[in-house]
N, C-alpha and C. Protein backbone atom coordinates (compact mmCIF):
# COMPACT_ATOMS: atom_id res chain seq x y z
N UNK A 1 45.82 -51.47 -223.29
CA UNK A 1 45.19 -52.00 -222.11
C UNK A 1 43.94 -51.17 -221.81
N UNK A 2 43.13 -52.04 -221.88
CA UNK A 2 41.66 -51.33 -221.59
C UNK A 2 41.30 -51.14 -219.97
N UNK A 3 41.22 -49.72 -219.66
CA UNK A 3 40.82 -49.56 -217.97
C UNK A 3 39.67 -49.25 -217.49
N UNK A 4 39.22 -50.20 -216.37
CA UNK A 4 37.84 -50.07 -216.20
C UNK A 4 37.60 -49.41 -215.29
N UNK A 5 36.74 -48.37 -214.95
CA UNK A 5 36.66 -46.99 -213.96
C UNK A 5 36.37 -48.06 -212.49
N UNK A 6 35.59 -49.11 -211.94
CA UNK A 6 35.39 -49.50 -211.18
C UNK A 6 35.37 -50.91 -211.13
N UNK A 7 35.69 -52.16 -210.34
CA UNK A 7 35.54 -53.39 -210.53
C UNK A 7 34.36 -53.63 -211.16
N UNK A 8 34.38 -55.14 -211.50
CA UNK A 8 32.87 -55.75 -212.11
C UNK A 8 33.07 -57.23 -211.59
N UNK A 9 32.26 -57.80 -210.82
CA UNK A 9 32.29 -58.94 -210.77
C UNK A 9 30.93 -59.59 -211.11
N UNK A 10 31.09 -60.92 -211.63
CA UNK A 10 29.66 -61.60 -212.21
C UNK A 10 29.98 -63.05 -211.55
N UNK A 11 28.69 -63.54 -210.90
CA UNK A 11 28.60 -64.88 -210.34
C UNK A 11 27.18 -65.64 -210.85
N UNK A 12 28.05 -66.74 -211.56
CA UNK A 12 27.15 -67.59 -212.13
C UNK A 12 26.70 -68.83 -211.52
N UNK A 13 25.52 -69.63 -212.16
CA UNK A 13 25.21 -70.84 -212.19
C UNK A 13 24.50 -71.07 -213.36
N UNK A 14 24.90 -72.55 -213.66
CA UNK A 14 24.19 -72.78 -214.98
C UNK A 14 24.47 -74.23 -215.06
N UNK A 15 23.76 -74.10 -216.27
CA UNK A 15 23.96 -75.84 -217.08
C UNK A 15 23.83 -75.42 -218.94
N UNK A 16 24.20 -76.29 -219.04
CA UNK A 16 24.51 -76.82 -220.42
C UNK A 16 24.13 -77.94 -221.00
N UNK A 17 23.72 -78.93 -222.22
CA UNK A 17 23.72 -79.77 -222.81
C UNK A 17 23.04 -79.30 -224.16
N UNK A 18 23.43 -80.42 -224.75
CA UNK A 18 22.61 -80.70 -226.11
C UNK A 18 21.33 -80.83 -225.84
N UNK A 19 20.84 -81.36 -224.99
CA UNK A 19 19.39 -81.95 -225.22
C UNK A 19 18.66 -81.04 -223.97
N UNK A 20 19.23 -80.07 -223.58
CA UNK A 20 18.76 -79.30 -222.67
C UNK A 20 17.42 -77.88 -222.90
N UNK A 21 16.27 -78.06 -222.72
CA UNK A 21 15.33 -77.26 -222.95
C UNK A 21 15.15 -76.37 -221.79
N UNK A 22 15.66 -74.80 -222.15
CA UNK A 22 15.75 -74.23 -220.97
C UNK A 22 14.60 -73.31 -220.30
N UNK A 23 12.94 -73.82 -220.94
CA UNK A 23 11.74 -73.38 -220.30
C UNK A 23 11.53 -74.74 -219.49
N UNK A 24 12.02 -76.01 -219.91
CA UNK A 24 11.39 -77.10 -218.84
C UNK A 24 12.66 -76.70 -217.31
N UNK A 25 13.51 -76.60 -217.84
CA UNK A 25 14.39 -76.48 -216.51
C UNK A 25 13.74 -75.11 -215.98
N UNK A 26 13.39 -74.21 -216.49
CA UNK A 26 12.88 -73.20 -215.63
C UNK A 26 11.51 -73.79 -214.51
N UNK A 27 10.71 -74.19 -215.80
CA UNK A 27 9.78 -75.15 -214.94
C UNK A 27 9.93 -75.72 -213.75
N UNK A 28 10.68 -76.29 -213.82
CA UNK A 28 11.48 -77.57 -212.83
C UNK A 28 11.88 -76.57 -211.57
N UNK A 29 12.42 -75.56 -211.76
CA UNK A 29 13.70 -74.84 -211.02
C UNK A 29 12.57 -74.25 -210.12
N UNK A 30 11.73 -73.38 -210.51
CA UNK A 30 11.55 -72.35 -210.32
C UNK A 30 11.51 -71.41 -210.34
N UNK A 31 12.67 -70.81 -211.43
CA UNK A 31 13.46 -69.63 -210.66
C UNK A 31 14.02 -69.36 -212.64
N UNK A 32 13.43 -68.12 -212.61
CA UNK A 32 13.97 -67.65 -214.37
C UNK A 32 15.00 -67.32 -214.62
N UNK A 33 15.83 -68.05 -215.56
CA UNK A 33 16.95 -67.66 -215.84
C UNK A 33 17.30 -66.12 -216.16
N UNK A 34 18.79 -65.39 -215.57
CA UNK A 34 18.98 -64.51 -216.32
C UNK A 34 19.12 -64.48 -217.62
N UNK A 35 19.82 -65.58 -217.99
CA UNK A 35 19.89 -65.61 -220.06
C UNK A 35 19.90 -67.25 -219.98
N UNK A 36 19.12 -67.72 -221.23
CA UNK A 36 18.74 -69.04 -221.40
C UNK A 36 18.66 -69.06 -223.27
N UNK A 37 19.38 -70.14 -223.86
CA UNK A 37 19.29 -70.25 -224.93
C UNK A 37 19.04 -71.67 -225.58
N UNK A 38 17.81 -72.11 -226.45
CA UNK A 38 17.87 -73.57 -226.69
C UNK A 38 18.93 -73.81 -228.14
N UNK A 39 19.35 -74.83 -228.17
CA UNK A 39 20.07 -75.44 -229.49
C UNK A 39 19.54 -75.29 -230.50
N UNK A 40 20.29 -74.62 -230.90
CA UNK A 40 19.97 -73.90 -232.89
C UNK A 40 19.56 -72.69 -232.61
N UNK A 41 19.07 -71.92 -231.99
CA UNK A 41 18.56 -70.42 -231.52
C UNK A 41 20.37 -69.43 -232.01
N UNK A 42 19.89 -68.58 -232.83
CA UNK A 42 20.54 -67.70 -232.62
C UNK A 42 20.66 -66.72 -231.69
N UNK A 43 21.60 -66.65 -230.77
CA UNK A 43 21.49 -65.35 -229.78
C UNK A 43 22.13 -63.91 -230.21
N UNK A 44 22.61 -62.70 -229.81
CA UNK A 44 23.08 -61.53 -230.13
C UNK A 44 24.38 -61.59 -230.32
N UNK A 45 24.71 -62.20 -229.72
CA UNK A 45 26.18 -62.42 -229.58
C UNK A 45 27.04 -63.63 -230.45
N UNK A 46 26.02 -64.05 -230.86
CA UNK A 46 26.67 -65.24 -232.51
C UNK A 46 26.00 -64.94 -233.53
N UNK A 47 26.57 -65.50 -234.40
CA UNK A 47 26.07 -65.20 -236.00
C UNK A 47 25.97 -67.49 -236.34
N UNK A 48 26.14 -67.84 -235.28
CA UNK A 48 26.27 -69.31 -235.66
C UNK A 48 24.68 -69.96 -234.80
N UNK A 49 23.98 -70.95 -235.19
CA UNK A 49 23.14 -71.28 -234.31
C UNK A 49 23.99 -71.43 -232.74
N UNK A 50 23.55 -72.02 -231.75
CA UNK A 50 23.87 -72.52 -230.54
C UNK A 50 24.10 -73.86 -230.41
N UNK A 51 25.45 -74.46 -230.26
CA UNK A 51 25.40 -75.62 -230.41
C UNK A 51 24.67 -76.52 -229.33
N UNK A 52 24.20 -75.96 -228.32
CA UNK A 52 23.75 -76.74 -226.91
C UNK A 52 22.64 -75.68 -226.11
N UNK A 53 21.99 -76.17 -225.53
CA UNK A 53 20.63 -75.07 -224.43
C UNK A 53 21.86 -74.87 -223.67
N UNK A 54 21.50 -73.77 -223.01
CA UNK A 54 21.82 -73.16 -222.00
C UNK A 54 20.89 -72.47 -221.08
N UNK A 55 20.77 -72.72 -219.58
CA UNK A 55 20.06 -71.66 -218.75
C UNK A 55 21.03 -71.50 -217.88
N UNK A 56 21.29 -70.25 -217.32
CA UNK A 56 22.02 -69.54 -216.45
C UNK A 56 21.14 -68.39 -215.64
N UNK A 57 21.77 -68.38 -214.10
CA UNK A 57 21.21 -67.13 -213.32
C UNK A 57 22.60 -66.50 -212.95
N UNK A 58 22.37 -65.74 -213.77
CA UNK A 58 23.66 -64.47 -212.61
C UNK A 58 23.29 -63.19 -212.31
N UNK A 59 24.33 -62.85 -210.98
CA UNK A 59 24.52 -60.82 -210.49
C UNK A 59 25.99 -60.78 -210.50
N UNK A 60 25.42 -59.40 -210.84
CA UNK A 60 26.68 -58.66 -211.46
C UNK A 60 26.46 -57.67 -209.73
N UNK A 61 27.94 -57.55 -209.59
CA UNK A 61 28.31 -56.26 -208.49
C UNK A 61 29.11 -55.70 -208.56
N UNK A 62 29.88 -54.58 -208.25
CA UNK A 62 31.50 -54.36 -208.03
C UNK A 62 32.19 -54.84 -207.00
N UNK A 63 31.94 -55.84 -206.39
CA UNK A 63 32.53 -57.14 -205.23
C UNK A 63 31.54 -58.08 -205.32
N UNK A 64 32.74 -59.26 -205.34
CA UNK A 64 32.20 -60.62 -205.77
C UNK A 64 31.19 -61.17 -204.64
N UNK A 65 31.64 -60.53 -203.35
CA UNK A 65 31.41 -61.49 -202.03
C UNK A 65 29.55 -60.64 -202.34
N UNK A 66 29.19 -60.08 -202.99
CA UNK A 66 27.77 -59.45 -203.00
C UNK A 66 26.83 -60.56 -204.35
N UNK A 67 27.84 -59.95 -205.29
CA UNK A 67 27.17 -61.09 -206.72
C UNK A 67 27.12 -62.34 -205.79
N UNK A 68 28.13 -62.99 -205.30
CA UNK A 68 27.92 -64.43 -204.84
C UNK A 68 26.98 -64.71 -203.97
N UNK A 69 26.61 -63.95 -203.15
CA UNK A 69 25.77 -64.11 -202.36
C UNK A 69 23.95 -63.90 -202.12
N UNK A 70 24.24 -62.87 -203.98
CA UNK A 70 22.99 -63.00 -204.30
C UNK A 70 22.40 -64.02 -205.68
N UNK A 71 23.58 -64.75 -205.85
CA UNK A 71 23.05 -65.90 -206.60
C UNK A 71 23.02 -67.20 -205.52
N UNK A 72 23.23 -66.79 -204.40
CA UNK A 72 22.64 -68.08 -203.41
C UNK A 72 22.00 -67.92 -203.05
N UNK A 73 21.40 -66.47 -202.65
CA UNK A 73 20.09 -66.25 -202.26
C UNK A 73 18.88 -66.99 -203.33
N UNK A 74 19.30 -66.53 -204.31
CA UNK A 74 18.44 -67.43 -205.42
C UNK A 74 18.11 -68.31 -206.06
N UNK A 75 19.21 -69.56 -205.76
CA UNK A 75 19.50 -70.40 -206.44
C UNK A 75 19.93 -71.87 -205.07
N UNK A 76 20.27 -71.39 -203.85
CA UNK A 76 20.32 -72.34 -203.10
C UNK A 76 18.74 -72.83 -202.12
N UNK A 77 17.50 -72.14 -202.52
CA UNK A 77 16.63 -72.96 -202.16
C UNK A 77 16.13 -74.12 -203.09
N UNK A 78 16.76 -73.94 -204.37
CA UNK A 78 16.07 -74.98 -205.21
C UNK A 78 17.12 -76.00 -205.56
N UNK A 79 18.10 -75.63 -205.18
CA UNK A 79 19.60 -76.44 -205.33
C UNK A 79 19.33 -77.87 -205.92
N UNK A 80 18.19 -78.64 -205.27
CA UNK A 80 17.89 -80.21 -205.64
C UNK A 80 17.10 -80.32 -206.93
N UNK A 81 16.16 -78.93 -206.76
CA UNK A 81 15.72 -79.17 -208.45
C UNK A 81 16.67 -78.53 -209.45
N UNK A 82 17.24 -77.68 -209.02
CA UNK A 82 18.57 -77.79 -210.04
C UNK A 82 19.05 -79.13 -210.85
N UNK A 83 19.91 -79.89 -209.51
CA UNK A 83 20.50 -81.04 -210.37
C UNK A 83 19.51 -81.95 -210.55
N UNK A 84 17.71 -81.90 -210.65
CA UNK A 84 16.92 -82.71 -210.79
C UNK A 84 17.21 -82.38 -212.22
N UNK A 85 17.40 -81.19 -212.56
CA UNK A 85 16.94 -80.32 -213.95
C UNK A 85 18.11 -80.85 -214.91
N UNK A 86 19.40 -80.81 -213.98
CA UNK A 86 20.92 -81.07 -214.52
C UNK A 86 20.53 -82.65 -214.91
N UNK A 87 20.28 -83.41 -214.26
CA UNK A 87 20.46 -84.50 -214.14
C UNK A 87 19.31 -85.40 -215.30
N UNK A 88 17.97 -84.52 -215.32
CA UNK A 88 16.82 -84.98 -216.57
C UNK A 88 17.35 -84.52 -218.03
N UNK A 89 18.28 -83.68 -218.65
CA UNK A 89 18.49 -83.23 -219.57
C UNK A 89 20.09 -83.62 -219.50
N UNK A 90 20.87 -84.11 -219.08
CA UNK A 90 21.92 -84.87 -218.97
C UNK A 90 23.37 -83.20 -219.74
N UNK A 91 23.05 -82.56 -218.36
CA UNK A 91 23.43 -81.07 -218.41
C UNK A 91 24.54 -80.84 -217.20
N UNK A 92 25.51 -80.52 -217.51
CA UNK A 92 27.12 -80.29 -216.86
C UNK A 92 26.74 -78.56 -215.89
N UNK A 93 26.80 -79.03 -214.95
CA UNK A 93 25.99 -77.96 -213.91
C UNK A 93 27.63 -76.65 -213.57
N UNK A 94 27.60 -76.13 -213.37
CA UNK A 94 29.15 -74.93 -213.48
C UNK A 94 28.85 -74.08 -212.66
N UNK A 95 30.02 -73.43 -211.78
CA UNK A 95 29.94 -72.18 -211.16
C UNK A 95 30.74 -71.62 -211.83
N UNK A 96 30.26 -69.95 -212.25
CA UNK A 96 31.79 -69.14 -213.00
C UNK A 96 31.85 -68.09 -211.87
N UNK A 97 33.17 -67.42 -212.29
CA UNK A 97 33.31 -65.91 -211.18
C UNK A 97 34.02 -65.56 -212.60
N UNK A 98 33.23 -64.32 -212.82
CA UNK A 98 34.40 -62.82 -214.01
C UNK A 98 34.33 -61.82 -212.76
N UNK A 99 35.76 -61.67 -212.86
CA UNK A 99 35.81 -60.52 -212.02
C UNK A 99 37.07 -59.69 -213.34
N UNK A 100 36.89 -58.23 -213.22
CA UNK A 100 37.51 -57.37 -214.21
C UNK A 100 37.66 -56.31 -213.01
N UNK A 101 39.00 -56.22 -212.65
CA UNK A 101 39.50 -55.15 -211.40
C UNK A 101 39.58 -54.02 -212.01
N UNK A 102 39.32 -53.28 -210.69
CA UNK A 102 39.62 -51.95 -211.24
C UNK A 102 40.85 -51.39 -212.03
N UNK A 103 41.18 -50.90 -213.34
CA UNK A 103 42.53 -50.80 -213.79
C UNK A 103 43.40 -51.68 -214.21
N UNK A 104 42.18 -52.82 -213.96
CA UNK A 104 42.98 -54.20 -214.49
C UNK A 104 43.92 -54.80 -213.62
N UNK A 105 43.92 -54.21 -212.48
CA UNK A 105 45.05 -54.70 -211.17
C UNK A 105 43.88 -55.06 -209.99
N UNK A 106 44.81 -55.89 -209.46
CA UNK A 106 43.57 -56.26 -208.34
C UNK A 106 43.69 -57.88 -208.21
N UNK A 107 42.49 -58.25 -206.69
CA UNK A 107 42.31 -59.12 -206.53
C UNK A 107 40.77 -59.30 -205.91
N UNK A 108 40.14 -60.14 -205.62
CA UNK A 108 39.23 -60.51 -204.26
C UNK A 108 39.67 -61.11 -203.34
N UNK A 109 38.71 -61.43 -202.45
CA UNK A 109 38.41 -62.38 -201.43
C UNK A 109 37.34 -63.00 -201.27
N UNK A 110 36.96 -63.96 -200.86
CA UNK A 110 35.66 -64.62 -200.11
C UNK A 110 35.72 -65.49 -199.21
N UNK A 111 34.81 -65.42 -198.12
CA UNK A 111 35.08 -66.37 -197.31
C UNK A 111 35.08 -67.42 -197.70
N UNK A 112 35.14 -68.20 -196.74
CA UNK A 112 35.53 -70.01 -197.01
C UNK A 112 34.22 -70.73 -197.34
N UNK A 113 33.40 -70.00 -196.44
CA UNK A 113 31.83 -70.82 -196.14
C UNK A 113 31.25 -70.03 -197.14
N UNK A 114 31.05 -69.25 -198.27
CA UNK A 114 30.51 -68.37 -199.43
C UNK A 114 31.16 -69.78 -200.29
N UNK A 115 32.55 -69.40 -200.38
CA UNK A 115 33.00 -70.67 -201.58
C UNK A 115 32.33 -72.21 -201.22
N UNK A 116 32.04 -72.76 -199.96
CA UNK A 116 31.74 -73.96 -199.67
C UNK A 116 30.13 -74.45 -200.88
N UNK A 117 29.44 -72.83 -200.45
CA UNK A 117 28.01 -73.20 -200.25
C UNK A 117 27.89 -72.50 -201.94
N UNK A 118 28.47 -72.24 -202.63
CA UNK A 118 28.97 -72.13 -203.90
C UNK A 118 29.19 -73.50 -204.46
N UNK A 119 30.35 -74.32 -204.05
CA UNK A 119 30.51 -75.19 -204.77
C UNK A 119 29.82 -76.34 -204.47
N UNK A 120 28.74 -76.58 -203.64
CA UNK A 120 27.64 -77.45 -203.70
C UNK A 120 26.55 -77.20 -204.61
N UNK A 121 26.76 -76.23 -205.77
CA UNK A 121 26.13 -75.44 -206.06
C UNK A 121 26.39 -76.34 -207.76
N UNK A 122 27.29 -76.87 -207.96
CA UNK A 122 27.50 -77.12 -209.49
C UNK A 122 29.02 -78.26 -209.15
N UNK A 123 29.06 -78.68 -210.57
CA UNK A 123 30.18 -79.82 -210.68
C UNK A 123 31.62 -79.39 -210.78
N UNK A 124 31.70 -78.01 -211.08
CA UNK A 124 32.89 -77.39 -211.21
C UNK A 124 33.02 -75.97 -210.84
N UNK A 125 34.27 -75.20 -210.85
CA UNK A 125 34.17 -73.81 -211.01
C UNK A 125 34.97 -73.20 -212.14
N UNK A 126 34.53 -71.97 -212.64
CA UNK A 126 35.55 -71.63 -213.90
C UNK A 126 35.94 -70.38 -213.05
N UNK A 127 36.74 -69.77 -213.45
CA UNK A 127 37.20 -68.79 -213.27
C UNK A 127 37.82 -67.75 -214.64
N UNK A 128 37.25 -66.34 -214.38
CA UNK A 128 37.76 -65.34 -215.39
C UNK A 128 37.77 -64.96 -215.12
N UNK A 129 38.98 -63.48 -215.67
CA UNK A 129 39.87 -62.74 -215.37
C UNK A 129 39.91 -61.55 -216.69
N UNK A 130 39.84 -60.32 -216.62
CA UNK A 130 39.86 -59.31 -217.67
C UNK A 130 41.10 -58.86 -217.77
């Protein structure tokens, strides 16, 4: 069991597709992705092309209720060109939360109105766990 000296939490937004070009969605957005990859691009982390674009913005904190709230700071003024962006490249829009507790034990919290204004934010949520 691997132990981590302090929490880590990461709060995302993103999209995905095949046909997704992730300098026009930046275009569109506004707002530069933290990591963005087009289809067939090798990234660091594969040895396989990419089967689909990807653009994503995330923060990382050691409490979620901080990451979350600074990917709405960033990402909920453009919210409409988001799914303009989701919606022109025919791209599956996602909220994730990784949270990795301290020691591997643990939980969060967030308020109600953080999760609300989150999940207007994308078509789904994922959730991960270390």
């Amino acid at each position: 069991m691997t132990h981590s000296p302090r929490p880590l939490a990461q709060v995302t937004v993103g999209m995905k597709s095949e046909t997704l070009d992730p300098e026009d969605v930046t275009h569109l957005v506004g707002v530069s992705p933290t990591r963005s990859i087009r289809k067939g691009e090798l990234s660091s982390k594969r040895r396989v092309p990419a089967p689909w674009g990807v653009w994503t913005y995330e923060a990382s904190s050691d409490d979620v209720e901080v990451a979350a709230n600074e990917v709405l700071a960033a990402i909920e003024p453009v919210a409409n060109q988001l799914r303009q962006a989701a919606r022109k490249h025919q791209a599956f829009l996602s909220v994730s939360i990784y949270w990795a507790p301290e020691y591997s034990q643990g939980g969060y919290s967030l308020p109600c109105s953080v999760v609300k204004r989150l999940s207007a934010l994308g078509e789904r949520f994922d959730f991960y766990f270390a």
